[in-house]
N, C-alpha and C. Protein backbone atom coordinates (compact mmCIF):
# COMPACT_ATOMS: atom_id res chain seq x y z
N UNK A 1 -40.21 146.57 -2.32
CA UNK A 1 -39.97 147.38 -1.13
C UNK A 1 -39.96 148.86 -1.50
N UNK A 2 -40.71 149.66 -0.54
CA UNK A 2 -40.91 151.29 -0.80
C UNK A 2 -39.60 151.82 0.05
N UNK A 3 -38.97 152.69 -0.96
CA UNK A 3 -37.92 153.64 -0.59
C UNK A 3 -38.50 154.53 0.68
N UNK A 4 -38.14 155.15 1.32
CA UNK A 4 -38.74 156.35 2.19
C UNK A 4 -37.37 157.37 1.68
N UNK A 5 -37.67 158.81 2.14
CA UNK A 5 -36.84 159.79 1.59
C UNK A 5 -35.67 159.80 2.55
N UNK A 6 -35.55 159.04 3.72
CA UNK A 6 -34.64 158.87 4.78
C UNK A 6 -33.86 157.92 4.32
N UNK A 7 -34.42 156.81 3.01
CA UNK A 7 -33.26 156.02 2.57
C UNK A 7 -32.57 156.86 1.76
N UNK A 8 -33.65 157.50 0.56
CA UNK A 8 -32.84 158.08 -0.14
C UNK A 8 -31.41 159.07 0.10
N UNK A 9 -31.78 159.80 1.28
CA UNK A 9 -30.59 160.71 2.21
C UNK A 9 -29.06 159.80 2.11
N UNK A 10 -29.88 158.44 2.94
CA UNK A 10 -28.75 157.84 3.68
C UNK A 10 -27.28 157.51 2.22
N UNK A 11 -28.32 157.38 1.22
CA UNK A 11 -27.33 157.11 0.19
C UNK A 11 -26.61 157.67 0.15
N UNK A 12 -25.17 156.93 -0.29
CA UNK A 12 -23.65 158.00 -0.30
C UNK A 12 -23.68 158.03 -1.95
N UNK A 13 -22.93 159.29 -2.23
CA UNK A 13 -22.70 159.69 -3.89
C UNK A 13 -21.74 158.86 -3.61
N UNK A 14 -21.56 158.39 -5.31
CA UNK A 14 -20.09 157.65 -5.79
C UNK A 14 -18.97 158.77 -5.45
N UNK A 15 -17.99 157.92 -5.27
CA UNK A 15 -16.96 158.92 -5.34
C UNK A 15 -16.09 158.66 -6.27
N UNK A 16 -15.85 160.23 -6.26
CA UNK A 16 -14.67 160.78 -7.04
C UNK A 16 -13.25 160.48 -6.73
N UNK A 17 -12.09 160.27 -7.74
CA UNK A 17 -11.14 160.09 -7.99
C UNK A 17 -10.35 160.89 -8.31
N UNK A 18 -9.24 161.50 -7.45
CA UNK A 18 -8.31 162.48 -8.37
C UNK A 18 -6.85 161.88 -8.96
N UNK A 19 -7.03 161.80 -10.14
CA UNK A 19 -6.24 161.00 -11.07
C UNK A 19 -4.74 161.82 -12.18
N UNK A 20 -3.56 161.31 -11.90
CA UNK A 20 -3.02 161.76 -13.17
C UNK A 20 -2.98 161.48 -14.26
N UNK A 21 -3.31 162.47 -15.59
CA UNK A 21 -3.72 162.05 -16.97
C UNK A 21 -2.16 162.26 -17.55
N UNK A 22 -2.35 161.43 -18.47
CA UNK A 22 -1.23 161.93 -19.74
C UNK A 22 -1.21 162.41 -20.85
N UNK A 23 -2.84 162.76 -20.87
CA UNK A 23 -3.11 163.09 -21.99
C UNK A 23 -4.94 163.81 -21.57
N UNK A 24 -4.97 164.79 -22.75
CA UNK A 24 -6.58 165.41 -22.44
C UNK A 24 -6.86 165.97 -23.87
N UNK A 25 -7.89 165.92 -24.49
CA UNK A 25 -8.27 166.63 -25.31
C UNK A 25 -8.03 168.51 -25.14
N UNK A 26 -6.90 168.98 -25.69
CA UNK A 26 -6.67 170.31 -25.01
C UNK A 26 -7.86 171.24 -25.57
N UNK A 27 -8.65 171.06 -26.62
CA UNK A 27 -10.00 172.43 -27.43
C UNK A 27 -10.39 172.03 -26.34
N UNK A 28 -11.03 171.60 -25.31
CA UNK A 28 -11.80 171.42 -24.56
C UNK A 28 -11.74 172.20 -23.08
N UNK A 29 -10.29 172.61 -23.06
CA UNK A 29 -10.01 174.04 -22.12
C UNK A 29 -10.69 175.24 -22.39
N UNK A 30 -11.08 175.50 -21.64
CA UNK A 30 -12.07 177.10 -22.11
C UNK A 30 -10.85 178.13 -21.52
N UNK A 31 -9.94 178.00 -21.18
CA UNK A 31 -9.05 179.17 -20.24
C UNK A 31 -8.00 179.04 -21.04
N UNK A 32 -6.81 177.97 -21.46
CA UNK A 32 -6.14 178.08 -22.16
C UNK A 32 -6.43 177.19 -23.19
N UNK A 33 -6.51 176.93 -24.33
CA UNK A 33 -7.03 176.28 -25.79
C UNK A 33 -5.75 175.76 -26.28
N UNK A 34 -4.85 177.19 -26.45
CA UNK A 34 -3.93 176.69 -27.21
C UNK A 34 -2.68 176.73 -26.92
N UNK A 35 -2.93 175.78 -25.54
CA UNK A 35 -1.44 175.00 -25.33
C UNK A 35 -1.92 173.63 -25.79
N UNK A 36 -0.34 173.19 -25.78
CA UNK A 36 -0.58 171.88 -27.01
C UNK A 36 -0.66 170.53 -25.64
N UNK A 37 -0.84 169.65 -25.72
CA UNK A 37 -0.89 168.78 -25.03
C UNK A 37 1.08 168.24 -24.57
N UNK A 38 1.70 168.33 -25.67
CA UNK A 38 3.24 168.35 -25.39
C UNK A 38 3.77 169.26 -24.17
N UNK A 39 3.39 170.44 -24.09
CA UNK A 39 3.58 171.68 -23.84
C UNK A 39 3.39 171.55 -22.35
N UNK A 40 1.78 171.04 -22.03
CA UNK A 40 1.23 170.75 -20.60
C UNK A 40 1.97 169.37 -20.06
N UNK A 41 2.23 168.63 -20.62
CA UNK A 41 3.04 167.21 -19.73
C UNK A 41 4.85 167.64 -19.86
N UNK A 42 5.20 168.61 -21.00
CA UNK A 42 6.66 168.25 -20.82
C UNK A 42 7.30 169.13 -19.42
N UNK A 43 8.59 168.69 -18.96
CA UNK A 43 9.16 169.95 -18.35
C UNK A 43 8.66 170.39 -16.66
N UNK A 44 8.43 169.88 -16.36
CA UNK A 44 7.54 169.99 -14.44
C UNK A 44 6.26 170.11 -14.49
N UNK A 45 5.38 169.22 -15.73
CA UNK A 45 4.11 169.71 -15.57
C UNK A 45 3.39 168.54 -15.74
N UNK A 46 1.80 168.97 -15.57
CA UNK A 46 1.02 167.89 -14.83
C UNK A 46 -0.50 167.97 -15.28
N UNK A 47 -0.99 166.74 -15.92
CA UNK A 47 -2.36 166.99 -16.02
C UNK A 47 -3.13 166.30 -14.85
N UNK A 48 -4.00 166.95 -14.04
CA UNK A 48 -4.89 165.65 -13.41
C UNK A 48 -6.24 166.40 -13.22
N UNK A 49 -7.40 165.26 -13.06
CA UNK A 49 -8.72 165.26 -13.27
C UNK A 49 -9.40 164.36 -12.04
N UNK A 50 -10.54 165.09 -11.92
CA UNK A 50 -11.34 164.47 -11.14
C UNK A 50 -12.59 163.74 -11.77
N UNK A 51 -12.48 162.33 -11.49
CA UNK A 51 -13.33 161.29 -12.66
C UNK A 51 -13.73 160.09 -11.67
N UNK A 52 -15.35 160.09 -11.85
CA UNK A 52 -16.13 159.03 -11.39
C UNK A 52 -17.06 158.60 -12.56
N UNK A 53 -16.27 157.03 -12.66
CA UNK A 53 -16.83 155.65 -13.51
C UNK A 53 -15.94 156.31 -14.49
N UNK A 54 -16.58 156.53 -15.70
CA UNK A 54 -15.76 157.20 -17.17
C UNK A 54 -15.94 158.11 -17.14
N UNK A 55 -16.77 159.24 -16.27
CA UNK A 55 -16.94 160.87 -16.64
C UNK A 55 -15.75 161.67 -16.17
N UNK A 56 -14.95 162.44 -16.90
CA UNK A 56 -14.58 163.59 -15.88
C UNK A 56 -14.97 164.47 -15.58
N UNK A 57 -14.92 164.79 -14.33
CA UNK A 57 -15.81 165.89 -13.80
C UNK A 57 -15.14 167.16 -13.70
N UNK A 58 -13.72 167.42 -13.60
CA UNK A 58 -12.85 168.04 -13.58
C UNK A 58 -11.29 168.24 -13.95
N UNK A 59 -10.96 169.57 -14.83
CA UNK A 59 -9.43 169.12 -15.00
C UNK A 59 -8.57 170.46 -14.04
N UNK A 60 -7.49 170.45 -13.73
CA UNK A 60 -6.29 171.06 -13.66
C UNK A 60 -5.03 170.77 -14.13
N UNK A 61 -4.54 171.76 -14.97
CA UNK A 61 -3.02 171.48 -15.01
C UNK A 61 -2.33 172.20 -13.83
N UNK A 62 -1.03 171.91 -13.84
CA UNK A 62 -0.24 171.87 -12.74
C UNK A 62 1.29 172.47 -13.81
N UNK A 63 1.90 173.37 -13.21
CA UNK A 63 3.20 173.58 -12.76
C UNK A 63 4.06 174.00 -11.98
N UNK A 64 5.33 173.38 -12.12
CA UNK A 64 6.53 173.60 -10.76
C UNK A 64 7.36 174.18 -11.19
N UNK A 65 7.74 175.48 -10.49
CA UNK A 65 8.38 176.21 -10.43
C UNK A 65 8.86 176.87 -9.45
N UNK A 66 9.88 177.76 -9.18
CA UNK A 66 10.49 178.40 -8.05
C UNK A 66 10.23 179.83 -7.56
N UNK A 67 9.21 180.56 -8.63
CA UNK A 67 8.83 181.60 -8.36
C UNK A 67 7.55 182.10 -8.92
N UNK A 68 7.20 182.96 -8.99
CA UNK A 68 5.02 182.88 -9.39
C UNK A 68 5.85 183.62 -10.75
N UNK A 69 4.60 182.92 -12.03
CA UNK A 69 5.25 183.52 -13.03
C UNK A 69 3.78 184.63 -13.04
N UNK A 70 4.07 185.67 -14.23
CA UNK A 70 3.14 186.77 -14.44
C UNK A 70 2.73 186.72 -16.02
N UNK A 71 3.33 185.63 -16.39
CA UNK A 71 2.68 185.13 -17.63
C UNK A 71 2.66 183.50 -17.95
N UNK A 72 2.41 183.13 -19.39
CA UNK A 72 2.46 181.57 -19.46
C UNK A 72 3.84 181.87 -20.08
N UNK A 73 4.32 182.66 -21.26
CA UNK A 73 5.79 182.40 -21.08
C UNK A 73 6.87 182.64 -20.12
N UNK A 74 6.49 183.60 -18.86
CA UNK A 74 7.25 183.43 -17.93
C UNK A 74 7.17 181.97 -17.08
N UNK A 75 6.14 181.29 -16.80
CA UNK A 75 5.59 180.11 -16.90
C UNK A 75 6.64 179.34 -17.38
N UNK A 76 6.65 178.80 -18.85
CA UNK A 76 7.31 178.19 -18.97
C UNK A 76 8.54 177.91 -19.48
N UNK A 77 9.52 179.44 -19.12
CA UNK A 77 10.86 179.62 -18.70
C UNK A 77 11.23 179.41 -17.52
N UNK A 78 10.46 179.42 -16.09
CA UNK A 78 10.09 178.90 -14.75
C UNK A 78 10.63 177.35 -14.58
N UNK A 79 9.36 176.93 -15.69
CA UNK A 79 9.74 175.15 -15.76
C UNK A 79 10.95 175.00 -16.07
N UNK A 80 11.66 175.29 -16.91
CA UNK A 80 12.80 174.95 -17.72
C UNK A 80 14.21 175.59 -16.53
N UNK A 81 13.65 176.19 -15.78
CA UNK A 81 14.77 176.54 -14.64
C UNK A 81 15.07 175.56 -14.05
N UNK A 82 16.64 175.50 -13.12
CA UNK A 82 17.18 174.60 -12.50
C UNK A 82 16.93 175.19 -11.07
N UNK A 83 17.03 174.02 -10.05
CA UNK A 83 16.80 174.49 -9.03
C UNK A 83 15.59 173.75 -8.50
N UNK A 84 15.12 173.38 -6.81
CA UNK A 84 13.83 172.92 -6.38
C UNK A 84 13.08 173.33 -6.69
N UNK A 85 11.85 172.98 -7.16
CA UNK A 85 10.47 173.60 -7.69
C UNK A 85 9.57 173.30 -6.22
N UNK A 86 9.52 174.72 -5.93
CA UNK A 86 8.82 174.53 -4.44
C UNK A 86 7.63 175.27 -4.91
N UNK A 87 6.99 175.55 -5.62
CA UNK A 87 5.90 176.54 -6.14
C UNK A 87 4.95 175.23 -7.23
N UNK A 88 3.80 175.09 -7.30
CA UNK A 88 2.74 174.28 -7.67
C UNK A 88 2.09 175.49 -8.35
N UNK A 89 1.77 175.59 -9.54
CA UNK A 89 0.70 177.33 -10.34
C UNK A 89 0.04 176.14 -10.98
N UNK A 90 -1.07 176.14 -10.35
CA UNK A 90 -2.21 176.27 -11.85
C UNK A 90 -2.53 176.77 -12.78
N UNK A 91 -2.21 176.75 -13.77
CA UNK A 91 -2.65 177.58 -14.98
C UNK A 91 -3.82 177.40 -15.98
N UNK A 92 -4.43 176.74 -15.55
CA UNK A 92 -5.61 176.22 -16.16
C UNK A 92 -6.75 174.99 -15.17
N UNK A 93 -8.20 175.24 -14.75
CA UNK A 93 -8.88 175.02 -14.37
C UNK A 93 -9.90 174.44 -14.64
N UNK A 94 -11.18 173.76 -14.90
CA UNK A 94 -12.17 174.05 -15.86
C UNK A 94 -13.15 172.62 -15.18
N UNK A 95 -14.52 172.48 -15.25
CA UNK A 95 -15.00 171.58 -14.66
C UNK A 95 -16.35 171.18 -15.40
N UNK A 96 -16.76 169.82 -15.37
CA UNK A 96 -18.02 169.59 -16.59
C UNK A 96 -19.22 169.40 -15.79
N UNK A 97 -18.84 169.27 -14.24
CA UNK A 97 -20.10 169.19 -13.78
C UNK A 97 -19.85 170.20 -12.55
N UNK A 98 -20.76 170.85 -12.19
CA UNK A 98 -21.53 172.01 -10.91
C UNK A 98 -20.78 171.24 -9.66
N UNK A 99 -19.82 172.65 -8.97
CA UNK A 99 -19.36 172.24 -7.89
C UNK A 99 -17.67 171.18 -8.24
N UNK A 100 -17.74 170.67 -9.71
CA UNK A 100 -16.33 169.44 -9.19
C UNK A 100 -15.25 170.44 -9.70
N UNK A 101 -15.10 171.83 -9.36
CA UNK A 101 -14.45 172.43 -9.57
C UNK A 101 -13.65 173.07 -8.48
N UNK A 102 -14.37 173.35 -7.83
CA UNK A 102 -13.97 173.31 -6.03
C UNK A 102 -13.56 172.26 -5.61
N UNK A 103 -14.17 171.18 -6.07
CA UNK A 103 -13.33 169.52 -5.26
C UNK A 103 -12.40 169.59 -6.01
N UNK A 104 -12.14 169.67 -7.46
CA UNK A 104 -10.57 169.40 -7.89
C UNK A 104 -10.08 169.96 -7.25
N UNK A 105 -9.98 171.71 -6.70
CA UNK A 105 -8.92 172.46 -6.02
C UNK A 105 -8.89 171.65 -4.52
N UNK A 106 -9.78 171.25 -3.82
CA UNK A 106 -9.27 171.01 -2.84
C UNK A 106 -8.53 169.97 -2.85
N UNK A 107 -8.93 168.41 -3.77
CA UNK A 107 -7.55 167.78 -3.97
C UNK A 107 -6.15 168.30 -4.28
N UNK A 108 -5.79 169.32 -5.33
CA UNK A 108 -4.94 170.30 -5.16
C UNK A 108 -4.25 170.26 -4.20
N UNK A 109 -5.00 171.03 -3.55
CA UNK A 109 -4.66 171.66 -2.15
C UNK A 109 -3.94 170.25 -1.34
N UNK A 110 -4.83 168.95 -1.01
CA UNK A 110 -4.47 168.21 -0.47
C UNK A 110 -2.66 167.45 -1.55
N UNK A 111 -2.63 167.31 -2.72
CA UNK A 111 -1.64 166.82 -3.21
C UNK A 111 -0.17 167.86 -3.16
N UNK A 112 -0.63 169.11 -3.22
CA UNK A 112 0.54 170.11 -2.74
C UNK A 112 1.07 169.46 -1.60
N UNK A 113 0.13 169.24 -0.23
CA UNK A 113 0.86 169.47 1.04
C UNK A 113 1.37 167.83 1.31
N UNK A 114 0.95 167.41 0.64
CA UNK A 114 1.61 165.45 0.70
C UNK A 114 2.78 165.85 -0.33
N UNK A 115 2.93 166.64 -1.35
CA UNK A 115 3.91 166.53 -2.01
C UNK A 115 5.28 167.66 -1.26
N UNK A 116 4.41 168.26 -0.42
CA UNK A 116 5.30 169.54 0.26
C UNK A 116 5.78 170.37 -0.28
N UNK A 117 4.89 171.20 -0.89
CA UNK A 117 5.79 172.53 -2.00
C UNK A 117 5.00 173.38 -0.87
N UNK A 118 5.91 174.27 -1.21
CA UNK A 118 5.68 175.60 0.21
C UNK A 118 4.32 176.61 -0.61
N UNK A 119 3.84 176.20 -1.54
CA UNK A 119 3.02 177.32 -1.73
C UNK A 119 2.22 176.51 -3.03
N UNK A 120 1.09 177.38 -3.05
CA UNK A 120 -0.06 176.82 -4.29
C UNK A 120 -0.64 178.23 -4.95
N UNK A 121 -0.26 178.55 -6.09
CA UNK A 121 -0.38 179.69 -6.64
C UNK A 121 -1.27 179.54 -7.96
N UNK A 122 -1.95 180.42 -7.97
CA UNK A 122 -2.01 180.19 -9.71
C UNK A 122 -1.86 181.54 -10.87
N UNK A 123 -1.87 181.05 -12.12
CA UNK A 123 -1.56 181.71 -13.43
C UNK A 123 -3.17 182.03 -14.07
N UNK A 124 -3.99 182.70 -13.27
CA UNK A 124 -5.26 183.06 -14.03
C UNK A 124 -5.35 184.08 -14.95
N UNK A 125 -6.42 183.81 -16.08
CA UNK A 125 -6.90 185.06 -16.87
C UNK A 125 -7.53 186.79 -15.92
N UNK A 126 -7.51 187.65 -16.27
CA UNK A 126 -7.91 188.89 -15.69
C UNK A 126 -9.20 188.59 -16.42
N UNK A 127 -10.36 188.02 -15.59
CA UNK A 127 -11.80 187.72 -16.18
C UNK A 127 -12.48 187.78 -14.49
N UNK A 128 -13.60 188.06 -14.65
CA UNK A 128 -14.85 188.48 -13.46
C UNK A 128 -15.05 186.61 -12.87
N UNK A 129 -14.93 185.69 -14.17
CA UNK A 129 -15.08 184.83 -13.75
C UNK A 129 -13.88 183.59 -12.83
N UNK A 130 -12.73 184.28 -13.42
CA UNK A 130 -11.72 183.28 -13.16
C UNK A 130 -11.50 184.09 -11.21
N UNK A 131 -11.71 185.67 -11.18
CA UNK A 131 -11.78 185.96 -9.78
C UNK A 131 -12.65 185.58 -8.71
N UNK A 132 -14.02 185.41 -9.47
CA UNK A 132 -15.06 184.87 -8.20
C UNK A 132 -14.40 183.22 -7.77
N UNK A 133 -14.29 182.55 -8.88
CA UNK A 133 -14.27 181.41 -8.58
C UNK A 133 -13.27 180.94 -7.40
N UNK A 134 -11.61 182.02 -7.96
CA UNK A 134 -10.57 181.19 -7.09
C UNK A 134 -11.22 181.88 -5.30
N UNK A 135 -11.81 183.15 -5.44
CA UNK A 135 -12.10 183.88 -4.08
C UNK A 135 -12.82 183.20 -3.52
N UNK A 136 -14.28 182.55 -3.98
CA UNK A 136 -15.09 181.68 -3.67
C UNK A 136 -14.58 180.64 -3.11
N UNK A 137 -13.35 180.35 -3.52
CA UNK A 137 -12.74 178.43 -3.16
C UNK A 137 -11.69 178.95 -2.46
N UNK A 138 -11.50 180.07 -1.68
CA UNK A 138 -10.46 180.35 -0.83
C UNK A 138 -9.49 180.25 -1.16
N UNK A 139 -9.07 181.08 -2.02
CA UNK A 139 -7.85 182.00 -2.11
C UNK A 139 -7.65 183.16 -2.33
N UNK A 140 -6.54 183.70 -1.98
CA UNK A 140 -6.12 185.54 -1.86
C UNK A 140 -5.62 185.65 -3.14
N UNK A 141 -5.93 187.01 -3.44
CA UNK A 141 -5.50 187.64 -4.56
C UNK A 141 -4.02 188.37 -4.16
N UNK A 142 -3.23 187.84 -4.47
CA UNK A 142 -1.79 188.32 -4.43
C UNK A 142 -1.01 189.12 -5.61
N UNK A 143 -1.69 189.31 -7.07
CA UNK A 143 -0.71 189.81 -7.98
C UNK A 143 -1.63 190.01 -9.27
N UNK A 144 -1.83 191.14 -9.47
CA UNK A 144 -2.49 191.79 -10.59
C UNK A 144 -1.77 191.82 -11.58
N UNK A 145 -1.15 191.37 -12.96
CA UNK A 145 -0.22 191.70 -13.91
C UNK A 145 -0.79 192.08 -14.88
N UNK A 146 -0.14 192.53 -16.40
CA UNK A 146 -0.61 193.15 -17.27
C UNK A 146 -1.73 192.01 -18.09
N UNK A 147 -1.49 191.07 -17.91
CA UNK A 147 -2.83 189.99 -18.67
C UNK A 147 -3.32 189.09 -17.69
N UNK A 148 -2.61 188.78 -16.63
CA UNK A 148 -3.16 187.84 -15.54
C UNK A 148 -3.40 188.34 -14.04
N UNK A 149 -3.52 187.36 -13.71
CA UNK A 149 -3.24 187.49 -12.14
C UNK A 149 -3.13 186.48 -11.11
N UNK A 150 -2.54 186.61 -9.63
CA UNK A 150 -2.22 185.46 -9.57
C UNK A 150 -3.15 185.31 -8.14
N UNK A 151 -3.70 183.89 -7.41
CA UNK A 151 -4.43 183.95 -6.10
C UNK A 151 -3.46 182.67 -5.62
N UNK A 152 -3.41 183.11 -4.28
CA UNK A 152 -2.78 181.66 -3.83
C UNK A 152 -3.65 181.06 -2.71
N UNK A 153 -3.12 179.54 -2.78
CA UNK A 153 -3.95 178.79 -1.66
C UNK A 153 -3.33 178.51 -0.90
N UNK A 154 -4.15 178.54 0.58
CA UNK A 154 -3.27 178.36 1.50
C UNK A 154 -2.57 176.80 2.20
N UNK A 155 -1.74 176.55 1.96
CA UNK A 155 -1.03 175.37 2.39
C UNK A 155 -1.07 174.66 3.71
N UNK A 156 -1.33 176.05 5.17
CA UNK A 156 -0.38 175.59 6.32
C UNK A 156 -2.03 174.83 6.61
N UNK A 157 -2.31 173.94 8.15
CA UNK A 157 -3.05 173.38 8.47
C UNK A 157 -3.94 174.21 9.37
């Protein structure tokens, strides 16, 4: 039987999975390298990836905290605070295939507001690239600091 290009259309891509890891090869971060894999799971924090069959297509880490930090050690003196962690920062991003970098954030986006933290912030490098990307995937630039900066996403519906 001959395909026509109207079957080919109709086909749906596999889908993607947004998954929590416990573990990731950390050299494989291009944004932060050298946090240790201890470092990213202990203390309010979170690895998860976006993965169809065995590939991942995407990672984010995740932390909770109560206020936007302006560094990774303000970061993770944040974590180690007492108190509700109503604040979700990404501090690290990174994606192996075109585009599953925007779908990880929008799962993000969707696991913030099922988890209900009042805000989605992140802990980016001051790089041309880490700004197009979060601006591109809709978010505001809220906080210029001496090595980072921070964009947030918007939560409400």
């Amino acid at each position: 039987m001959i395909k026509t290009a109207l079957d080919w259309f109709k086909k749906k891509p596999p889908v993607a999975t947004f998954v929590e890891l416990s573990s990731i090869e950390v050299t494989s971060d291009p944004v932060r390298p050298e946090l240790s894999l201890e470092w990213r799971t202990s203390l309010g924090r979170k690895i998860f990836a976006l993965q169809q069959d065995d590939e991942t297509l995407a990672v984010i880490c995740l932390a909770f905290t109560n206020d936007v930090p302006q560094s990774v050690r303000e970061l993770d003196l944040m974590c180690r605070g007492v108190g509700k962690k109503n604040i979700a920062v990404a501090y690290t991003v990174w994606s192996n295939r075109r585009g599953s970098g925007f779908r990880i954030i929008q799962k993000v986006v969707e696991y913030a507001k099922v988890q209900e933290f009042d805000r989605l912030v992140t802990l980016s490098p001051l790089t041309p690239t880490s700004t197009h990307f979060h601006i591109r995937n809709g978010a505001r630039l809220i906080a210029i600091n001496s090595t980072t900066q921070n964009f947030e996403y918007g939560l409400k519906n």
